[in-house]
PDB file of N, CA and C in Angstrom:
ATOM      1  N   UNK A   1       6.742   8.173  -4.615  1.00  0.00           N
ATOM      2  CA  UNK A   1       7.462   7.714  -3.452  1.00  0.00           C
ATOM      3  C   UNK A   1       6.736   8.191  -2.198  1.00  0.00           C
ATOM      4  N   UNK A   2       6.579   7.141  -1.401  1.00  0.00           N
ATOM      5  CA  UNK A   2       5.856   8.101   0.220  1.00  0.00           C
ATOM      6  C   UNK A   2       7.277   7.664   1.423  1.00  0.00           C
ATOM      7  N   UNK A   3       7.101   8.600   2.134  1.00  0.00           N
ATOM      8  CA  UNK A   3       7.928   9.289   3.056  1.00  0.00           C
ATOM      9  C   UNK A   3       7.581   9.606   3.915  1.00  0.00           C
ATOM     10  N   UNK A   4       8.148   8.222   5.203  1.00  0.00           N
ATOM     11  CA  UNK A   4       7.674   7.991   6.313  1.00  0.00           C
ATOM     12  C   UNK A   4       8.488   8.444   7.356  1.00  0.00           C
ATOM     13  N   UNK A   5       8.932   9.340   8.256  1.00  0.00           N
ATOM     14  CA  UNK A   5       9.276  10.030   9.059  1.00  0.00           C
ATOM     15  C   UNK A   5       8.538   9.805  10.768  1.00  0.00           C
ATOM     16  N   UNK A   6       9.634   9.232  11.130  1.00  0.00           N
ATOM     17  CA  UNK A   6       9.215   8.413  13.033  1.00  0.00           C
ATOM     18  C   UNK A   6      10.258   9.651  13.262  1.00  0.00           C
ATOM     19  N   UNK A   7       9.392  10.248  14.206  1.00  0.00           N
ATOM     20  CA  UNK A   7      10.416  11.210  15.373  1.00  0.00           C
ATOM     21  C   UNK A   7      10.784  10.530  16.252  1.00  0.00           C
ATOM     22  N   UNK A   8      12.276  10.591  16.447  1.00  0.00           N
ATOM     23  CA  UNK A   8      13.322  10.163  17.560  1.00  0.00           C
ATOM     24  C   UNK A   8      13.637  11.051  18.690  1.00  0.00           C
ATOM     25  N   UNK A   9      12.400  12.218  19.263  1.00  0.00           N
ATOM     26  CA  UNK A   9      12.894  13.108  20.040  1.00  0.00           C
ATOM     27  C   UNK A   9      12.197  11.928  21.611  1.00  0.00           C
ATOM     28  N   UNK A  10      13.157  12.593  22.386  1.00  0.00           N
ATOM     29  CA  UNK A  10      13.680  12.148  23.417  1.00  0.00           C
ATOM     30  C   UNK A  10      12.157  11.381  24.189  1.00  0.00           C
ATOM     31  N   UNK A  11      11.166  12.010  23.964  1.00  0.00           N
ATOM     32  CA  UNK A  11       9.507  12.242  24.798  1.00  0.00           C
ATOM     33  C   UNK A  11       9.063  10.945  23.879  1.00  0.00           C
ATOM     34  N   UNK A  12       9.370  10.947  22.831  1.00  0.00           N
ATOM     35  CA  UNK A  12       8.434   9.784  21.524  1.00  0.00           C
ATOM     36  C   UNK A  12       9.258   8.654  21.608  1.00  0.00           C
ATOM     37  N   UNK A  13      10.987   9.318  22.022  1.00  0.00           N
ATOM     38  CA  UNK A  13      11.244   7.447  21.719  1.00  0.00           C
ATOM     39  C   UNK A  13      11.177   6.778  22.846  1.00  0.00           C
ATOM     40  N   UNK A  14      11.000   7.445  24.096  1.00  0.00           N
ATOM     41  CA  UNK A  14      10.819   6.602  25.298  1.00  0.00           C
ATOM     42  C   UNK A  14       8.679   6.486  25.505  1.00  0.00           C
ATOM     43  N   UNK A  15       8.610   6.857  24.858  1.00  0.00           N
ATOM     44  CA  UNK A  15       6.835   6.484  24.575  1.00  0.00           C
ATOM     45  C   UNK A  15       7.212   5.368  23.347  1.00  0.00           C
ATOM     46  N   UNK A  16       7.789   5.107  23.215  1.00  0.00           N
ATOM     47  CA  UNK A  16       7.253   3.517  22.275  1.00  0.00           C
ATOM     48  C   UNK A  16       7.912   4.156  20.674  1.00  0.00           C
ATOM     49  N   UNK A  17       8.375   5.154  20.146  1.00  0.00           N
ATOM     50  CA  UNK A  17       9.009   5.340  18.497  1.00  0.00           C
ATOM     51  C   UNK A  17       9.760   4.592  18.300  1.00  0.00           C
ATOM     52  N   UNK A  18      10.599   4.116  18.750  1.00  0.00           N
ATOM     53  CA  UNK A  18      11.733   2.612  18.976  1.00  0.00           C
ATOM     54  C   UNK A  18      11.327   1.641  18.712  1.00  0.00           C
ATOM     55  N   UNK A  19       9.956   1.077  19.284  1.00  0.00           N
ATOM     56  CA  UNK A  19       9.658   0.390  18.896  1.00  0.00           C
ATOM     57  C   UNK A  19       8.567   0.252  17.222  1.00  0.00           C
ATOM     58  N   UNK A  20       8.205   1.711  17.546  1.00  0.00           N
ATOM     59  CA  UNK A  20       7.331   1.233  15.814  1.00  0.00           C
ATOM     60  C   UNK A  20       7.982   2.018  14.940  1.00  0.00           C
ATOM     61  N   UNK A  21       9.522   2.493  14.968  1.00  0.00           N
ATOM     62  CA  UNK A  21      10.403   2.258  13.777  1.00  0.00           C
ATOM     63  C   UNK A  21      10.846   0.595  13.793  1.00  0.00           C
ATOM     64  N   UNK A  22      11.368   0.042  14.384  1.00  0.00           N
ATOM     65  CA  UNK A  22      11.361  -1.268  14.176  1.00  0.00           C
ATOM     66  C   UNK A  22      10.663  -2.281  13.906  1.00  0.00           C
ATOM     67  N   UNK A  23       9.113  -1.902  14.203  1.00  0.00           N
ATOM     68  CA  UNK A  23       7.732  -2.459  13.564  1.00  0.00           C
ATOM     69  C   UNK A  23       7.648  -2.219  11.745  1.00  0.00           C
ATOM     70  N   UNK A  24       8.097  -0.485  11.627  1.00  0.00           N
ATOM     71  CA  UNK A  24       8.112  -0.404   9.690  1.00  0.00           C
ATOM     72  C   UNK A  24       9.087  -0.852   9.561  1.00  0.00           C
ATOM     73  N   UNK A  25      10.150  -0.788  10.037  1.00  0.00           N
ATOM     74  CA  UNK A  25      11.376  -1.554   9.351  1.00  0.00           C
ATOM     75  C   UNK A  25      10.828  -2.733   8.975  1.00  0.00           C
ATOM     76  N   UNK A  26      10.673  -3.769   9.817  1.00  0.00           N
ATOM     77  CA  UNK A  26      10.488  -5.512   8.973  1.00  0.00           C
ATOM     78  C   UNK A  26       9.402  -5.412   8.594  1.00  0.00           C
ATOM     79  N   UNK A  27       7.878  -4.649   8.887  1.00  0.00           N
ATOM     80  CA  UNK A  27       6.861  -4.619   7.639  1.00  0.00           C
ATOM     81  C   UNK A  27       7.552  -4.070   6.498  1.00  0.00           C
ATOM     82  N   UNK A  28       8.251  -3.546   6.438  1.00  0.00           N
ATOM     83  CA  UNK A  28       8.215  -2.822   4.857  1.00  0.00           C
ATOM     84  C   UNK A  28       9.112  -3.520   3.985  1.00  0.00           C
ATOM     85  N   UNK A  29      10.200  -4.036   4.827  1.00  0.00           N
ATOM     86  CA  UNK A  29      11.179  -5.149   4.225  1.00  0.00           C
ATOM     87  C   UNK A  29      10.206  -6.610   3.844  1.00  0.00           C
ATOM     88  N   UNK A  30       9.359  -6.890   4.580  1.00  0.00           N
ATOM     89  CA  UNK A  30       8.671  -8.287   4.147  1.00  0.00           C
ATOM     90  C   UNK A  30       7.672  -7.534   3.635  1.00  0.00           C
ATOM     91  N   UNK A  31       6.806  -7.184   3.395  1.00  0.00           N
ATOM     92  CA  UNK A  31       5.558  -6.567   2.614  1.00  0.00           C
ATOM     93  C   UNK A  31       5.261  -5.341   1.595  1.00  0.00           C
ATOM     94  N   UNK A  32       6.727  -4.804   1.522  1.00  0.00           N
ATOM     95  CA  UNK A  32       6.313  -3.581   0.282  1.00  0.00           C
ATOM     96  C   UNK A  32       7.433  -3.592  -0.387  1.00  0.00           C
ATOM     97  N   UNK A  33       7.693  -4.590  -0.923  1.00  0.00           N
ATOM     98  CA  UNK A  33       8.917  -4.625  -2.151  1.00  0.00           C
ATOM     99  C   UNK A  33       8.772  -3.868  -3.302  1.00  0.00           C
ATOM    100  N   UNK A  34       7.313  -3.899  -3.540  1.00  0.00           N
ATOM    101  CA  UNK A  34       7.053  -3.165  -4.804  1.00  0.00           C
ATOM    102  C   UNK A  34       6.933  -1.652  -4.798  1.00  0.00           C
ATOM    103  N   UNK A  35       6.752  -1.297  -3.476  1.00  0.00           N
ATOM    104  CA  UNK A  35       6.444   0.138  -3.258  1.00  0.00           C
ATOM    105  C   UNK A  35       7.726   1.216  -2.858  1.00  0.00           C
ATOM    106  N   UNK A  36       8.004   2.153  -3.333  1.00  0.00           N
ATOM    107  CA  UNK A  36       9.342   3.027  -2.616  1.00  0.00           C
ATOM    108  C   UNK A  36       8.696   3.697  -1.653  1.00  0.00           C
ATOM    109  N   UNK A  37       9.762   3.283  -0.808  1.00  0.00           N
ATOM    110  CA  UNK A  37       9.113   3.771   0.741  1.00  0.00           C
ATOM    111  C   UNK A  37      10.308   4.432   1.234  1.00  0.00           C
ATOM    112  N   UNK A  38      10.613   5.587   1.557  1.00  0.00           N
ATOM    113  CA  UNK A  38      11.762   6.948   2.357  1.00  0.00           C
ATOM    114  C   UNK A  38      11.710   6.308   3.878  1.00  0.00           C
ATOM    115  N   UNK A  39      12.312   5.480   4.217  1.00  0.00           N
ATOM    116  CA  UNK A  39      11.981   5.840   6.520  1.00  0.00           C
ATOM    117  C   UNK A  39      13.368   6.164   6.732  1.00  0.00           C
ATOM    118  N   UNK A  40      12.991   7.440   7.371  1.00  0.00           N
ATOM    119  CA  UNK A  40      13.510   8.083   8.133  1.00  0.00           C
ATOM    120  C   UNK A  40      13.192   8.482   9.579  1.00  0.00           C
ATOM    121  N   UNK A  41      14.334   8.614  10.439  1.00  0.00           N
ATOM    122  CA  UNK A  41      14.128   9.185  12.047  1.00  0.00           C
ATOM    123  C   UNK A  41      14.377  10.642  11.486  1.00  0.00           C
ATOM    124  N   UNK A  42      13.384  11.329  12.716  1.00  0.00           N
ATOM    125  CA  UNK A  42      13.877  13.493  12.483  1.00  0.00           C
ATOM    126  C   UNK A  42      13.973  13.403  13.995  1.00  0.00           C
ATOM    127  N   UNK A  43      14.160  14.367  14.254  1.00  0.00           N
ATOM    128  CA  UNK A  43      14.330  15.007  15.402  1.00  0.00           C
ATOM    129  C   UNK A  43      12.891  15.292  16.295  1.00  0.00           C
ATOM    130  N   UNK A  44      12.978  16.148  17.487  1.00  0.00           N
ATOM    131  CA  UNK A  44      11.531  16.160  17.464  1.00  0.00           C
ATOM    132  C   UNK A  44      10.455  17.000  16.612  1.00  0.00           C
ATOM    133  N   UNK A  45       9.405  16.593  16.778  1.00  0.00           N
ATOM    134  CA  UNK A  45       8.327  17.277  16.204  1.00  0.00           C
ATOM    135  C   UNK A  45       7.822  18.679  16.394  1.00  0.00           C
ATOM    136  N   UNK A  46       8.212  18.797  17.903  1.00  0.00           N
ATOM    137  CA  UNK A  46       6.983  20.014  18.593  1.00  0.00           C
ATOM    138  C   UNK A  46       5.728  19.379  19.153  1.00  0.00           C
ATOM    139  N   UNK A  47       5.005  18.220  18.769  1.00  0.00           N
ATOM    140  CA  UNK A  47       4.377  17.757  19.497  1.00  0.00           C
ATOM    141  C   UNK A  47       4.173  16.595  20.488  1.00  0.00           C
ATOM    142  N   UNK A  48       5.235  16.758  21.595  1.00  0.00           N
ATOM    143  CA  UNK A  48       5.579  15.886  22.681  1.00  0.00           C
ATOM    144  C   UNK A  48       3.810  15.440  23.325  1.00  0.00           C
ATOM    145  N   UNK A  49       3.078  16.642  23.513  1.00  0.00           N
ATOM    146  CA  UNK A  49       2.031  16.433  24.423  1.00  0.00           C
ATOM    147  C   UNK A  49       1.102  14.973  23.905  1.00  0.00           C
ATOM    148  N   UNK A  50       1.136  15.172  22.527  1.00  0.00           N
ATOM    149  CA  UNK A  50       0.676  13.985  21.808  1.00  0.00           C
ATOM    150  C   UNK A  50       1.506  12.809  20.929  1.00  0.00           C
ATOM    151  N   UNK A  51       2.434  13.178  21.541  1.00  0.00           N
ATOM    152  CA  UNK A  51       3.457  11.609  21.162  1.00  0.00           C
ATOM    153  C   UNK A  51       3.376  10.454  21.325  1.00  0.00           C
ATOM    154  N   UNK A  52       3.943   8.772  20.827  1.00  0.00           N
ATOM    155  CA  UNK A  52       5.107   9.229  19.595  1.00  0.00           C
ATOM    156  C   UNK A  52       4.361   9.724  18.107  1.00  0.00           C
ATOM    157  N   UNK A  53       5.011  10.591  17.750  1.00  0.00           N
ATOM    158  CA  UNK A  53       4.395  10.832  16.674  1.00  0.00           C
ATOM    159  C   UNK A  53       5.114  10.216  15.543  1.00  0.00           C
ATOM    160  N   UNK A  54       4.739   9.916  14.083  1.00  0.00           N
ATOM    161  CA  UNK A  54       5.400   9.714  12.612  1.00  0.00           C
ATOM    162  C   UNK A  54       4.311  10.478  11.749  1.00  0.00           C
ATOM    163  N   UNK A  55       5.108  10.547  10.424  1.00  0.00           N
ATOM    164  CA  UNK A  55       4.484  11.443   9.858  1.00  0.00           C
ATOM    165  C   UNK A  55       4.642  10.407   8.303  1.00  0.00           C
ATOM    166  N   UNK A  56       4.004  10.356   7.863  1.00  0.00           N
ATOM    167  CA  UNK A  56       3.017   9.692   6.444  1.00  0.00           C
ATOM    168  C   UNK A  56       3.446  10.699   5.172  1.00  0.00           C
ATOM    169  N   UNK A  57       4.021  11.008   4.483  1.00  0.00           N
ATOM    170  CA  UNK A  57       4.071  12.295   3.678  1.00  0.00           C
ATOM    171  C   UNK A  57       3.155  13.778   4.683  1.00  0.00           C
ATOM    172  N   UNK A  58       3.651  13.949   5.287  1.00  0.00           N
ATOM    173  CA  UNK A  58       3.745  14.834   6.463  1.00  0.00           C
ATOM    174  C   UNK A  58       2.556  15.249   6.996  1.00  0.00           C
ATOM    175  N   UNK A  59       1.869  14.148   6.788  1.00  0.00           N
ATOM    176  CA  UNK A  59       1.164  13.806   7.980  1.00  0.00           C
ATOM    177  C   UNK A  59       1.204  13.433   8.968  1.00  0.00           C
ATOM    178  N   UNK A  60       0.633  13.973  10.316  1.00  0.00           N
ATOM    179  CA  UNK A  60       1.044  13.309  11.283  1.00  0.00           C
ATOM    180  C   UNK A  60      -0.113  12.690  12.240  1.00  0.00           C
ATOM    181  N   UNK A  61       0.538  11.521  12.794  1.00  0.00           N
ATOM    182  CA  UNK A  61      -0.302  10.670  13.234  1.00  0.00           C
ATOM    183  C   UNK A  61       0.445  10.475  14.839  1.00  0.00           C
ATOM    184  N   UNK A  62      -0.629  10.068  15.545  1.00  0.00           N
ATOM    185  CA  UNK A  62      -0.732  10.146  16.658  1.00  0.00           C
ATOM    186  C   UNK A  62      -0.823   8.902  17.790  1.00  0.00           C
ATOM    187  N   UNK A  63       0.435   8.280  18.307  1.00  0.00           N
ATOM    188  CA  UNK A  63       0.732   7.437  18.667  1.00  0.00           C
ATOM    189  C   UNK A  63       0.063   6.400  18.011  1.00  0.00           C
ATOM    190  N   UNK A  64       0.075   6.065  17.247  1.00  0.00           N
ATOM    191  CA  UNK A  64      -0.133   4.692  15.989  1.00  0.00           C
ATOM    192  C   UNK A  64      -0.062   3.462  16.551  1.00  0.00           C
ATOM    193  N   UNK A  65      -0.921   2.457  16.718  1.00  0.00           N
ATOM    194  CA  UNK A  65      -0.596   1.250  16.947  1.00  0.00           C
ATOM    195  C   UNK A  65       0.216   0.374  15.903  1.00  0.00           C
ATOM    196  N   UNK A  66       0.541  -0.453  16.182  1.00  0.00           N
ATOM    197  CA  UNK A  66       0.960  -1.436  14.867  1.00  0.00           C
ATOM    198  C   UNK A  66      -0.436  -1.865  14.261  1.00  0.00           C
ATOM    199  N   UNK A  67      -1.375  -1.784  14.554  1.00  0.00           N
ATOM    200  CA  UNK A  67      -2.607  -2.492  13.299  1.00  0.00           C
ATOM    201  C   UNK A  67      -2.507  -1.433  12.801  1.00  0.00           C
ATOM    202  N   UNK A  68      -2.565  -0.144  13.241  1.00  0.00           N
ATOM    203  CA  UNK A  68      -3.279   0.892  12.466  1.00  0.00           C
ATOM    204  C   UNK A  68      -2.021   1.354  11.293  1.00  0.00           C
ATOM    205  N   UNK A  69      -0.839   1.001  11.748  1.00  0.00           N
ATOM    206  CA  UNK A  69       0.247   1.017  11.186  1.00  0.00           C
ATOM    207  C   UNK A  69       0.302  -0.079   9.833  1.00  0.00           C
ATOM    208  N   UNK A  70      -0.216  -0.578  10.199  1.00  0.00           N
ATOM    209  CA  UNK A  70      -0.363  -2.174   9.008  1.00  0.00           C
ATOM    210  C   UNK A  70      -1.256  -1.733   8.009  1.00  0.00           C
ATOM    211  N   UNK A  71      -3.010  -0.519   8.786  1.00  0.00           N
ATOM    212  CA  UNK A  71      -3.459  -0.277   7.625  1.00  0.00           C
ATOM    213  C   UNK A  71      -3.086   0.491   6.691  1.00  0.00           C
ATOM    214  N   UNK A  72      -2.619   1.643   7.505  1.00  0.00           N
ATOM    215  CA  UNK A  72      -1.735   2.718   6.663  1.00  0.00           C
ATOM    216  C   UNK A  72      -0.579   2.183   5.782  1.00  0.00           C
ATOM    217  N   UNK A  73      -0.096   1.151   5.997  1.00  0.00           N
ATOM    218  CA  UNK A  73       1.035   0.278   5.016  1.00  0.00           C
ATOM    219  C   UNK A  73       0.708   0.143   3.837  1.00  0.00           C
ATOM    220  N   UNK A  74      -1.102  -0.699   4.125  1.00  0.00           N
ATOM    221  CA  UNK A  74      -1.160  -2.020   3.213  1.00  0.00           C
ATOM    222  C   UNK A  74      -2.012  -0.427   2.140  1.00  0.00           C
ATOM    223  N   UNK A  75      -2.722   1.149   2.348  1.00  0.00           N
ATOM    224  CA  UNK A  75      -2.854   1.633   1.842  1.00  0.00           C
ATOM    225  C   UNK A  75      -1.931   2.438   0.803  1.00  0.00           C
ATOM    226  N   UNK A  76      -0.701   2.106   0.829  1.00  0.00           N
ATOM    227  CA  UNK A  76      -0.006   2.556  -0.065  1.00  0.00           C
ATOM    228  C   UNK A  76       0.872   1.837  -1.361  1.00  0.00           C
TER     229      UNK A  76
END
């Protein structure tokens, strides 16, 4: 199972986390049926300076576009 974690702290969701939890939401609903995928919102991270952050099996990545978001998808 991988376990995708978008921080909802206050700094990330007004930098754009709002919007690319709602970007994995309908990728993952139309494109990974076969895969178990965890998304979850946390709280913040600790790292506002480099926000929005999400975390990949707790990795964390650093304001993510949606392509780069698509590759990291289509890799799991």
């Amino acid at each position: 199972m991988t376990t995708i974690k978008v921080c909802l702290g206050s700094s990330c969701y007004v930098r754009g986390n709002d919007k690319t939890l709602a970007f994995l939401e309908d990728y993952i609903s139309k494109n990974k049926k076969d895969v178990t995928i965890e998304l979850l919102g946390c709280r913040c991270s600790n790292a506002c300076q480099d926000g929005p952050s999400i975390f990949i099996n707790d990795k964390r990545y650093a304001h993510p576009s949606h392509e780069e978001l698509t590759n990291l998808l289509e890799g799991l």
